[in-house]
C-alpha atoms as a PDB file:
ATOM      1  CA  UNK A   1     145.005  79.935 101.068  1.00  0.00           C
ATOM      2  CA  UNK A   2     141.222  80.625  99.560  1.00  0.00           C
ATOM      3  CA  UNK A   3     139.129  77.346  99.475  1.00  0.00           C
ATOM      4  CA  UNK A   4     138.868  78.947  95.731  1.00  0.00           C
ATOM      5  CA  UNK A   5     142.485  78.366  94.619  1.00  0.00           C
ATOM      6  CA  UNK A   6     142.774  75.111  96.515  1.00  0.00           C
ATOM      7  CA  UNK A   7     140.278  73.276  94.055  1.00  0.00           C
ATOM      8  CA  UNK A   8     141.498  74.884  90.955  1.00  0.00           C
ATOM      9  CA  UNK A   9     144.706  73.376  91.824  1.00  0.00           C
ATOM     10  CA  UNK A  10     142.875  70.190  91.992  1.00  0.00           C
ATOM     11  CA  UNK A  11     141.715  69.066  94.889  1.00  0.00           C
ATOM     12  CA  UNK A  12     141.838  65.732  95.880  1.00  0.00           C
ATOM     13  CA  UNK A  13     139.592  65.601  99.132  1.00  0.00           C
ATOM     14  CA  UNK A  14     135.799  64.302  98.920  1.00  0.00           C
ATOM     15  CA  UNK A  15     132.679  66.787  98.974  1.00  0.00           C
ATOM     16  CA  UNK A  16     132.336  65.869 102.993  1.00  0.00           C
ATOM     17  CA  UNK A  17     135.313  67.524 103.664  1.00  0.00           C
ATOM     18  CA  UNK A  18     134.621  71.197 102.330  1.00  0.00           C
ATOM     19  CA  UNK A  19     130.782  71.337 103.208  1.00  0.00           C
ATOM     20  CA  UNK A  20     132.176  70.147 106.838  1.00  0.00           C
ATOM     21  CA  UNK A  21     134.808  72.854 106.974  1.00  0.00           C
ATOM     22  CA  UNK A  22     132.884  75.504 105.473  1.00  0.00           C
ATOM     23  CA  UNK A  23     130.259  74.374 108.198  1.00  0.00           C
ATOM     24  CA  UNK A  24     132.824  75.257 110.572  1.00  0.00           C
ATOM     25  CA  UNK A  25     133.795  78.333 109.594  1.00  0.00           C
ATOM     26  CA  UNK A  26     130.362  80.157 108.562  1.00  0.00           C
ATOM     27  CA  UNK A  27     128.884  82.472 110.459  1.00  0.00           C
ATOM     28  CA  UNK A  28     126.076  80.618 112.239  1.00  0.00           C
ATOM     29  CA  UNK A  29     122.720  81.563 110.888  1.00  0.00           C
ATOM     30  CA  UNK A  30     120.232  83.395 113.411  1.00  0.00           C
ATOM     31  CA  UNK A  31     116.593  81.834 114.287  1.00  0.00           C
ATOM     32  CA  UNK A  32     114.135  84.974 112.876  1.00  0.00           C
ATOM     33  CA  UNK A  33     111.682  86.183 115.376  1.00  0.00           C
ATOM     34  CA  UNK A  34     109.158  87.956 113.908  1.00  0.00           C
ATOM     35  CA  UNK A  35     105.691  89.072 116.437  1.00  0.00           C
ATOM     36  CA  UNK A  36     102.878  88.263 115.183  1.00  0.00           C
ATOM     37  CA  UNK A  37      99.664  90.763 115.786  1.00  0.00           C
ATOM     38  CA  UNK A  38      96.109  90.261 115.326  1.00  0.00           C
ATOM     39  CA  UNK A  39      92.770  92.382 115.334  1.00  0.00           C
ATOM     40  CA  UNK A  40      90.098  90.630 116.831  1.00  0.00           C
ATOM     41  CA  UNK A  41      88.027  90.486 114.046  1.00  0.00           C
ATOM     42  CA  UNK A  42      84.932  91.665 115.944  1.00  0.00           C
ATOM     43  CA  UNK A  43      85.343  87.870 118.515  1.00  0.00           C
ATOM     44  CA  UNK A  44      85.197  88.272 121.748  1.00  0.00           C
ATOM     45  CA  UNK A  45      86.871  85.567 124.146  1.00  0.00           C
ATOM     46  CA  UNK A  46      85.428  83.819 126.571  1.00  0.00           C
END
């Protein structure tokens, strides 16, 4: 059964209890990685 049609039914649970169980079920979310570049601006390290 659809999360959807479980509340329209009337659920009777607390918030907790869906945001922990969608929590579960979610695809985990991926750390970005994005490489960062930079001229050098006409420095020179020493």
């Amino acid at each position: 059964m659809e999360i959807i049609e479980e509340i329209r039914k009337g659920y009777t649970c607390g918030y907790t209890a869906i945001t922990d169980y969608l929590r579960k079920i979610r695809p985990k979310k991926q750390e970005a990685f994005i490489p960062l570049e930079f001229e050098n601006l006409g420095r020179t390290s020493k």
